[in-house]
C-alpha atoms as a PDB file:
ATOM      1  CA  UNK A   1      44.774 -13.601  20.464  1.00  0.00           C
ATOM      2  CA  UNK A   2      43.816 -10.180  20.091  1.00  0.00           C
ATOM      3  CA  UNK A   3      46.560  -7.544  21.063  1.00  0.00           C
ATOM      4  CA  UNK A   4      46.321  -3.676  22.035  1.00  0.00           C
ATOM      5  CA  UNK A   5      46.398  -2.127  19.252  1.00  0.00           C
ATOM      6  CA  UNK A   6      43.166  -4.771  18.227  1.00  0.00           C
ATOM      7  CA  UNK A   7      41.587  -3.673  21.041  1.00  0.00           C
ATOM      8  CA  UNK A   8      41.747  -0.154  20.966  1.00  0.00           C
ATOM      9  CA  UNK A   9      41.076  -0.183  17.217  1.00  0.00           C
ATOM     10  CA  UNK A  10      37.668  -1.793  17.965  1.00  0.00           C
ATOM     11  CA  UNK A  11      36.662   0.373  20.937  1.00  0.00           C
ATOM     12  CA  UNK A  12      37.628   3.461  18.926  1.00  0.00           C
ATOM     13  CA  UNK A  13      35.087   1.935  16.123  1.00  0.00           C
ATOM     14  CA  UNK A  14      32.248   0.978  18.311  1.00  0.00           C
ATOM     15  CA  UNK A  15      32.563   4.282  20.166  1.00  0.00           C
ATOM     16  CA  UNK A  16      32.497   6.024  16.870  1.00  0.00           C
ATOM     17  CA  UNK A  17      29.342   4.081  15.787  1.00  0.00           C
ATOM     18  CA  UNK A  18      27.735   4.735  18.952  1.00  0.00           C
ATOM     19  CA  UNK A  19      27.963   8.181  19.104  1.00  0.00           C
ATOM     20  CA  UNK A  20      27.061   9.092  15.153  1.00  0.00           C
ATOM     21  CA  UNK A  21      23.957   6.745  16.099  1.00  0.00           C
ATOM     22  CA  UNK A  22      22.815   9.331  18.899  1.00  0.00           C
ATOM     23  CA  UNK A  23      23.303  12.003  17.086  1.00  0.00           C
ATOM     24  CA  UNK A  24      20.887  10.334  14.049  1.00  0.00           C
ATOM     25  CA  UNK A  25      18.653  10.019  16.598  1.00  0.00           C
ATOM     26  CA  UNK A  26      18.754  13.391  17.501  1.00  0.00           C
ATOM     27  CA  UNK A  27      18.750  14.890  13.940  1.00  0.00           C
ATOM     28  CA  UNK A  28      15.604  12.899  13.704  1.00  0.00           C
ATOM     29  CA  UNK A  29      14.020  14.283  16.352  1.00  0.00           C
ATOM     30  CA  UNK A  30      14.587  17.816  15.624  1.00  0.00           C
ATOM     31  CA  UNK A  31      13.530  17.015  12.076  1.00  0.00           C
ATOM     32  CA  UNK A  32      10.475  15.840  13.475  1.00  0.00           C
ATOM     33  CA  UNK A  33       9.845  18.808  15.806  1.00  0.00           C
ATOM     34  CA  UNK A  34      10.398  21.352  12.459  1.00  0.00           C
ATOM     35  CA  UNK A  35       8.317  19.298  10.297  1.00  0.00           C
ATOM     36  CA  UNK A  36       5.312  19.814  13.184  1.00  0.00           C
ATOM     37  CA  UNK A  37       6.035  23.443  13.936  1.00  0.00           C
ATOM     38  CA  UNK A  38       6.176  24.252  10.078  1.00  0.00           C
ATOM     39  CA  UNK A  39       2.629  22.528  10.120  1.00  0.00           C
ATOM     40  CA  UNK A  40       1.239  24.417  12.403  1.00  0.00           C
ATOM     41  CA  UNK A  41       2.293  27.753  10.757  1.00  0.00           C
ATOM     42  CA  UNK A  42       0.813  26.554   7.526  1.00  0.00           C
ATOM     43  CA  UNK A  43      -2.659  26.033   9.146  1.00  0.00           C
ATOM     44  CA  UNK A  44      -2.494  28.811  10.909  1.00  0.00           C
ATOM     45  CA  UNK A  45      -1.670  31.001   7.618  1.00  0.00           C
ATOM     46  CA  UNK A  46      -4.534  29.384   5.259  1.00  0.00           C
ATOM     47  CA  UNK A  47      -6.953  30.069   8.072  1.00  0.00           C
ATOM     48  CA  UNK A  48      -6.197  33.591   7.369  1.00  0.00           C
ATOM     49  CA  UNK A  49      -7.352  34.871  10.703  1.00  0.00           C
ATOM     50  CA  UNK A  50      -4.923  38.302  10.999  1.00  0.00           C
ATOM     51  CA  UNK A  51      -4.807  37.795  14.446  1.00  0.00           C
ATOM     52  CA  UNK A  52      -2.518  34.450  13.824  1.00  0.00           C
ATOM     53  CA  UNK A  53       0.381  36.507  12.714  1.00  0.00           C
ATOM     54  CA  UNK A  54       2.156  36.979  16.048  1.00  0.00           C
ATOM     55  CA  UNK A  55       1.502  33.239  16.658  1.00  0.00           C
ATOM     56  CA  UNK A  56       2.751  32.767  12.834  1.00  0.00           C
ATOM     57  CA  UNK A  57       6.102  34.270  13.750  1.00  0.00           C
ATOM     58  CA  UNK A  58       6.581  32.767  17.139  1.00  0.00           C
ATOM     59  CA  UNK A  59       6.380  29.656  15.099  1.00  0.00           C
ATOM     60  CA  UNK A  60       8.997  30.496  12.679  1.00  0.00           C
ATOM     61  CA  UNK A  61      11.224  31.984  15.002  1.00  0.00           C
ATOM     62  CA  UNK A  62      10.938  28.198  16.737  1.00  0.00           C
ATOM     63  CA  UNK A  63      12.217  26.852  13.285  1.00  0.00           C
ATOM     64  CA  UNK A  64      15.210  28.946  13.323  1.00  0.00           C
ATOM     65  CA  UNK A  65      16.507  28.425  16.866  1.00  0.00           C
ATOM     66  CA  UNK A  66      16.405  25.000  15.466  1.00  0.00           C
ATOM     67  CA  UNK A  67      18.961  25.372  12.518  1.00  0.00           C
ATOM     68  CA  UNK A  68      21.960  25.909  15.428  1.00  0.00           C
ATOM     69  CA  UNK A  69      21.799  22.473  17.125  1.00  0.00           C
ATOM     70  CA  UNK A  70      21.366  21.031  13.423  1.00  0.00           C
ATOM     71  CA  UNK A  71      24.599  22.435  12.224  1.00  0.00           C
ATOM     72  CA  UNK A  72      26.118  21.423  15.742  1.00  0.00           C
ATOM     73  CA  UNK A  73      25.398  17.460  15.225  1.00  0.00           C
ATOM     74  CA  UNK A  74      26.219  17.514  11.783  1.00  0.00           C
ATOM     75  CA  UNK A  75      29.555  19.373  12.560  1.00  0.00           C
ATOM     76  CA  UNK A  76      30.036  16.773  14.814  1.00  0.00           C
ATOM     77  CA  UNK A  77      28.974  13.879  12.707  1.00  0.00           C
ATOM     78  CA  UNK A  78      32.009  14.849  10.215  1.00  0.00           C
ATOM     79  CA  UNK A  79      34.146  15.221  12.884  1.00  0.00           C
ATOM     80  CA  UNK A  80      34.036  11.886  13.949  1.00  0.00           C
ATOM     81  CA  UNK A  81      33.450  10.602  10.175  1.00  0.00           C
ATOM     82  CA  UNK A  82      36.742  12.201   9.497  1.00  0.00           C
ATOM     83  CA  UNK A  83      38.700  11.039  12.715  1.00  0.00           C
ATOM     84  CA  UNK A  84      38.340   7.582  11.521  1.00  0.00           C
ATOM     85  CA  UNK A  85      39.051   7.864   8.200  1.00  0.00           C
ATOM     86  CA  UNK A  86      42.377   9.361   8.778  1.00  0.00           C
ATOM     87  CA  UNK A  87      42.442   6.325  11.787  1.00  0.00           C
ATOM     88  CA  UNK A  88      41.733   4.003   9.053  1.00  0.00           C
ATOM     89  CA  UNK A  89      45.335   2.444   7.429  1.00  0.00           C
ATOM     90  CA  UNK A  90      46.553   2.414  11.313  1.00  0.00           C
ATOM     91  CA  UNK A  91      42.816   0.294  12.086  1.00  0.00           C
ATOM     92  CA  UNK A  92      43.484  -1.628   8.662  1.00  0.00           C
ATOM     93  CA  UNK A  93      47.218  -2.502   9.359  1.00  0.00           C
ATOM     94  CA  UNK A  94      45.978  -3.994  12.703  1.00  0.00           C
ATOM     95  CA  UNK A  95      43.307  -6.134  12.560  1.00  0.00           C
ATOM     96  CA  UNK A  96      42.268  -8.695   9.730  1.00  0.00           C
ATOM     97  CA  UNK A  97      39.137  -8.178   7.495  1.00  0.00           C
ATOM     98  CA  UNK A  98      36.895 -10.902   9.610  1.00  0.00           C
ATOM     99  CA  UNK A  99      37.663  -9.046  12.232  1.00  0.00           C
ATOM    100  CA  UNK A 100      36.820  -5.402  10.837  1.00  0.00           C
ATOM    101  CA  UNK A 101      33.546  -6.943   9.439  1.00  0.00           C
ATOM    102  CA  UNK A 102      32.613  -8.504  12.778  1.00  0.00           C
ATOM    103  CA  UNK A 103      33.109  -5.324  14.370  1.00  0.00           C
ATOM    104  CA  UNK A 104      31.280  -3.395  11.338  1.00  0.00           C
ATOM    105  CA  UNK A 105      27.851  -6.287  11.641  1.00  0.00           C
ATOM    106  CA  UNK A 106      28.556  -7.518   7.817  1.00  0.00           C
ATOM    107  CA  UNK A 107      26.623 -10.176   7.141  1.00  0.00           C
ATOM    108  CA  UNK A 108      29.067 -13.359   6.166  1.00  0.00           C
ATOM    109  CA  UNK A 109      27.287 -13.989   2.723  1.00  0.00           C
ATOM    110  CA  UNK A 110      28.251 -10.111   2.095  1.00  0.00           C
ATOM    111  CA  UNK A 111      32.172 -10.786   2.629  1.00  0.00           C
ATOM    112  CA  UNK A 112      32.772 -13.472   0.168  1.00  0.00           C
ATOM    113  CA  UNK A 113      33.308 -10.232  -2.312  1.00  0.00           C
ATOM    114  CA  UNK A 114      35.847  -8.443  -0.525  1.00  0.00           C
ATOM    115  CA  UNK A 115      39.747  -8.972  -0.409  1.00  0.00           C
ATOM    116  CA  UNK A 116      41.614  -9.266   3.164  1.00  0.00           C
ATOM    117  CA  UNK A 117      43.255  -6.074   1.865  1.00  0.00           C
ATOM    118  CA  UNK A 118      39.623  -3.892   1.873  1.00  0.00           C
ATOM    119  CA  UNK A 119      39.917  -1.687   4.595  1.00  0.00           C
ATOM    120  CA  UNK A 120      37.162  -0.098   6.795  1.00  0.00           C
ATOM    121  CA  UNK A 121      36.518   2.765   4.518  1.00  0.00           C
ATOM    122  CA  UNK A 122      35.945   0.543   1.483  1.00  0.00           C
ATOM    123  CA  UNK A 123      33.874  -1.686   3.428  1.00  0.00           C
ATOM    124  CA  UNK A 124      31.915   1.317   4.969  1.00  0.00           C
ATOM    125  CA  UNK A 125      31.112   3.582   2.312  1.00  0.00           C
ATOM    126  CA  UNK A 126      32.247   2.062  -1.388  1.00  0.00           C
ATOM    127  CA  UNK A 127      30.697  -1.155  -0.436  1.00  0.00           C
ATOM    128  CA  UNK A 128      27.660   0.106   1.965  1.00  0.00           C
ATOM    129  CA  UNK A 129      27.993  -2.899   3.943  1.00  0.00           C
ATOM    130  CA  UNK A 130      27.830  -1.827   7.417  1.00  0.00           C
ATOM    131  CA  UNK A 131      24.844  -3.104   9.422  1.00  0.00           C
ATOM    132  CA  UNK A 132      23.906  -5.289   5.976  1.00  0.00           C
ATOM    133  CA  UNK A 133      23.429  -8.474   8.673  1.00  0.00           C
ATOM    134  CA  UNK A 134      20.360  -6.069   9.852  1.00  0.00           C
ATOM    135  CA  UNK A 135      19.471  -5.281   6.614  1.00  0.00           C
ATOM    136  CA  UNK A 136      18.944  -7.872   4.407  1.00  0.00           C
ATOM    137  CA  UNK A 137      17.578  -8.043   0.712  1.00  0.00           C
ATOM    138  CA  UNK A 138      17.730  -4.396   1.009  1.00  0.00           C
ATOM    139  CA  UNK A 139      19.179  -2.410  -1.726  1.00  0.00           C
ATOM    140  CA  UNK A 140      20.438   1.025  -0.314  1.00  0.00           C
ATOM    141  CA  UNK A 141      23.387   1.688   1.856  1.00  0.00           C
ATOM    142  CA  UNK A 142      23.182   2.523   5.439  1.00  0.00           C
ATOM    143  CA  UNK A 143      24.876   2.618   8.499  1.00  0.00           C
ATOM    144  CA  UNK A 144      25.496   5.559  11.264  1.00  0.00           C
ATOM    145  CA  UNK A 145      29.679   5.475   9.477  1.00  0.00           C
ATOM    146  CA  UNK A 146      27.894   5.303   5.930  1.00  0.00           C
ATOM    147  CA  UNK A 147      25.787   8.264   6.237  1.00  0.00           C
ATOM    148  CA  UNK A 148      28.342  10.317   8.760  1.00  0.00           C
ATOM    149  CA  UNK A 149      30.957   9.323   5.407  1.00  0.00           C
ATOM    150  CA  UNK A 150      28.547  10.310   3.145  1.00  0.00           C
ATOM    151  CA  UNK A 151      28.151  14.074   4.383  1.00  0.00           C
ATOM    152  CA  UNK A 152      31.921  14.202   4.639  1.00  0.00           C
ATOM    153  CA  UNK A 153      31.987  13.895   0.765  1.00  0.00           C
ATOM    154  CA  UNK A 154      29.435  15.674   0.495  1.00  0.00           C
ATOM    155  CA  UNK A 155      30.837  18.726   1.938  1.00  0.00           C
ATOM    156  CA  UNK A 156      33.864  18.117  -0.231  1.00  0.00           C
ATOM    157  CA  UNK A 157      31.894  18.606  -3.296  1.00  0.00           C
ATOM    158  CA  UNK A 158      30.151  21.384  -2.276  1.00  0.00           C
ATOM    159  CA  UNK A 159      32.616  23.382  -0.331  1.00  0.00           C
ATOM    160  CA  UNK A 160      35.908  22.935  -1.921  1.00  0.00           C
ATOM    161  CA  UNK A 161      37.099  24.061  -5.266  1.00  0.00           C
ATOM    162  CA  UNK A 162      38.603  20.100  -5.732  1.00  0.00           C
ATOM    163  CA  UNK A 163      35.648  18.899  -4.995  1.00  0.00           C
ATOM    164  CA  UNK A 164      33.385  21.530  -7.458  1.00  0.00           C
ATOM    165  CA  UNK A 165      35.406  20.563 -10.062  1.00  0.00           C
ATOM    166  CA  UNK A 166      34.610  17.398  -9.730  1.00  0.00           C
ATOM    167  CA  UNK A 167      31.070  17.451  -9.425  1.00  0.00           C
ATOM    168  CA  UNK A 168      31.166  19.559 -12.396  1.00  0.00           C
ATOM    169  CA  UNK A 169      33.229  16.980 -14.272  1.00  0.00           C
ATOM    170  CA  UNK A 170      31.143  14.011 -14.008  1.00  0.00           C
ATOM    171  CA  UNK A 171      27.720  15.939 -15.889  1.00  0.00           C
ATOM    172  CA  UNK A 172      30.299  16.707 -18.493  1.00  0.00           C
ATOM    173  CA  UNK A 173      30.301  14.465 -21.765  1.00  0.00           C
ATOM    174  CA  UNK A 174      32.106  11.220 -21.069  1.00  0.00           C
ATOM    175  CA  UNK A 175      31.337  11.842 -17.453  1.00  0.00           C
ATOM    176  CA  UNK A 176      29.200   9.353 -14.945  1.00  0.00           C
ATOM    177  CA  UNK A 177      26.360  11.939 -15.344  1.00  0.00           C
ATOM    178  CA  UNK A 178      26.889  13.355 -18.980  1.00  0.00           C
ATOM    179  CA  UNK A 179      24.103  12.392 -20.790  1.00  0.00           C
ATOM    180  CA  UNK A 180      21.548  13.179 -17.650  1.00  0.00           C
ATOM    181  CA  UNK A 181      18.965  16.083 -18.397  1.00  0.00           C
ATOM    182  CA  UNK A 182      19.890  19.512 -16.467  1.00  0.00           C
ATOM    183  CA  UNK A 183      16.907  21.240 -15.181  1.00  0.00           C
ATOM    184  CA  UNK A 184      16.208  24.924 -14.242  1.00  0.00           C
ATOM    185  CA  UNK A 185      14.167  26.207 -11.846  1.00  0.00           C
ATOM    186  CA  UNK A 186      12.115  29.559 -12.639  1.00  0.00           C
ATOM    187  CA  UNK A 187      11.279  32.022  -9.597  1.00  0.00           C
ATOM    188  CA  UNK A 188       7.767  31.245 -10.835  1.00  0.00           C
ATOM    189  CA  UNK A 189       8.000  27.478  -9.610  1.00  0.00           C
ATOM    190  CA  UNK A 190       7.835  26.142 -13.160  1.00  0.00           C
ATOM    191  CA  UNK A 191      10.955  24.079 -14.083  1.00  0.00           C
ATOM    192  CA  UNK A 192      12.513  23.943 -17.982  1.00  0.00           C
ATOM    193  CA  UNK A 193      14.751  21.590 -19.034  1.00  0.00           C
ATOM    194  CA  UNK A 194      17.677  22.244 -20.881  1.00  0.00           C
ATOM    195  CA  UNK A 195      18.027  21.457 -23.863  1.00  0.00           C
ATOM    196  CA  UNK A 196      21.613  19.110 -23.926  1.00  0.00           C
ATOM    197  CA  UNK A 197      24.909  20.095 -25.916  1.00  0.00           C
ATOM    198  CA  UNK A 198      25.430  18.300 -29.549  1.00  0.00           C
ATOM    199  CA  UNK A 199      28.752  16.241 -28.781  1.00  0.00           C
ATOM    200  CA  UNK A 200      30.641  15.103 -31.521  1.00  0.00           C
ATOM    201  CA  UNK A 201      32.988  11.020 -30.913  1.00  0.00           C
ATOM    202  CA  UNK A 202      35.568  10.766 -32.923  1.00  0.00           C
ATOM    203  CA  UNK A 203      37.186   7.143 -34.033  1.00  0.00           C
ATOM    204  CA  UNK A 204      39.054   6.688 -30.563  1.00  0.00           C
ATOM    205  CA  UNK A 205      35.926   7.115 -28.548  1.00  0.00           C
ATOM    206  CA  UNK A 206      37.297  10.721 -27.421  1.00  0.00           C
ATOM    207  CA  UNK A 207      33.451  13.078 -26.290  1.00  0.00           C
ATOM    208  CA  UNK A 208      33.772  16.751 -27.520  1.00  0.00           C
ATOM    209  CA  UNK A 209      31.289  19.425 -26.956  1.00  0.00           C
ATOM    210  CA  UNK A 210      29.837  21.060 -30.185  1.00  0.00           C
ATOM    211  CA  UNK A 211      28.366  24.646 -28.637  1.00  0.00           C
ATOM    212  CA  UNK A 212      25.727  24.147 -30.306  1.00  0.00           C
ATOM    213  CA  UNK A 213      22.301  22.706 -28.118  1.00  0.00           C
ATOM    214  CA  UNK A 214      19.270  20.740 -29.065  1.00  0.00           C
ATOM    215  CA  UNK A 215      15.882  22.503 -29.513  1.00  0.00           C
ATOM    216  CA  UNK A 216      14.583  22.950 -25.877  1.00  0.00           C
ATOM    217  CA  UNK A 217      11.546  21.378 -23.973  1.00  0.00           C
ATOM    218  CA  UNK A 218       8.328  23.091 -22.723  1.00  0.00           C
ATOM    219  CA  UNK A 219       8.302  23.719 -19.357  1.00  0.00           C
ATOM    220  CA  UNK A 220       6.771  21.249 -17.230  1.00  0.00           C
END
């Protein structure tokens, strides 16, 4: 029998879900109304008629009463993402991992993996397994939690100095990203890519930058 605590752990997760999916919606909708007004100011530029200018402003002026409202839903979007994370060991410690996948639409093939200790946030964003009974045989992530999560850590890399450092730190040698190529973009559009630092591995596996870097690579 599901007790109080059950219940208002699920209605606090459905209301969640509900919510981050309007505001999806309605990030998707203004996306859609820049992408068009952005159009129309291109066409309106290559025609090259000078009397298109005032109209050419009106329509970026449109764009930028725009970027408001998108900052509003996304504000909002981490807001909620980060109300139920910090929500999540009290959501965990009450209800039992059928019961947080039921409530999350995981498809039952999908939760032979998990342990009954894997709690919302593992199931939501390290797993990407919210909504997978509506998406199946599909290989990315989704969800209105997953994406709302997603921005959350997002924002952590970019924003704090914790979070910079780690960004920087997995590009490094030994990091996830070490051995990807680095690219720089010239004001000119063309884009160069660095040439990568000579590491040196020593018997114990242990990565050490040289200084020195490889010849570099035309520009592309």
């Amino acid at each position: 029998m599901t007790d109080d605590k059950t219940k208002d752990a699920f209605e606090l997760i459905i209301r969640v879900r509900r919510t981050l999916r309007s505001a999806a919606r309605a990030r998707a909708r203004l996306h859609d109304d820049r992408r068009h007004i952005e159009r129309q100011a291109r066409v309106l530029k290559a025609g090259g008629n000078p009397f298109d200018k005032a109209r050419i402003r009106k329509l970026h002026n449109m764009v930028r009463e725009l970027d408001p409202r998108f900052r509003e839903l996304r504000e909002k979007s981490n807001e909620l993402a980060r109300l139920l994370m910090h929500a999540a060991p009290i959501i965990d410690a009450c209800t039992t991992l059928n019961e947080r996948c039921e409530v999350l639409n995981v498809n039952i093939a999908d939760r032979e993996g998990l342990e009954e200790s894997t709690g919302i946030v593992h199931i939501v964003f390290a797993h990407g397994l919210e909504d997978s009974a509506e998406r199946r045989r599909e290989d990315c992530k989704g969800g209105p939690l997953f994406y709302a999560m997603q921005l959350v850590f997002l924002d952590f890399l970019c924003d704090t100095p914790n979070g910079r450092a780690l960004g920087a730190s997995l590009f490094k040698p030994g990091g996830m990203f070490g051995g990807a190529p680095k690219y720089t973009r010239h004001t000119d559009g063309t884009i160069l890519r660095n040439p990568p630092s000579l590491c040196i591995v020593n018997a114990t596996g242990d990565v050490a930058e040289t200084g020195a870097t490889a010849p570099a690579a035309p520009s592309v």
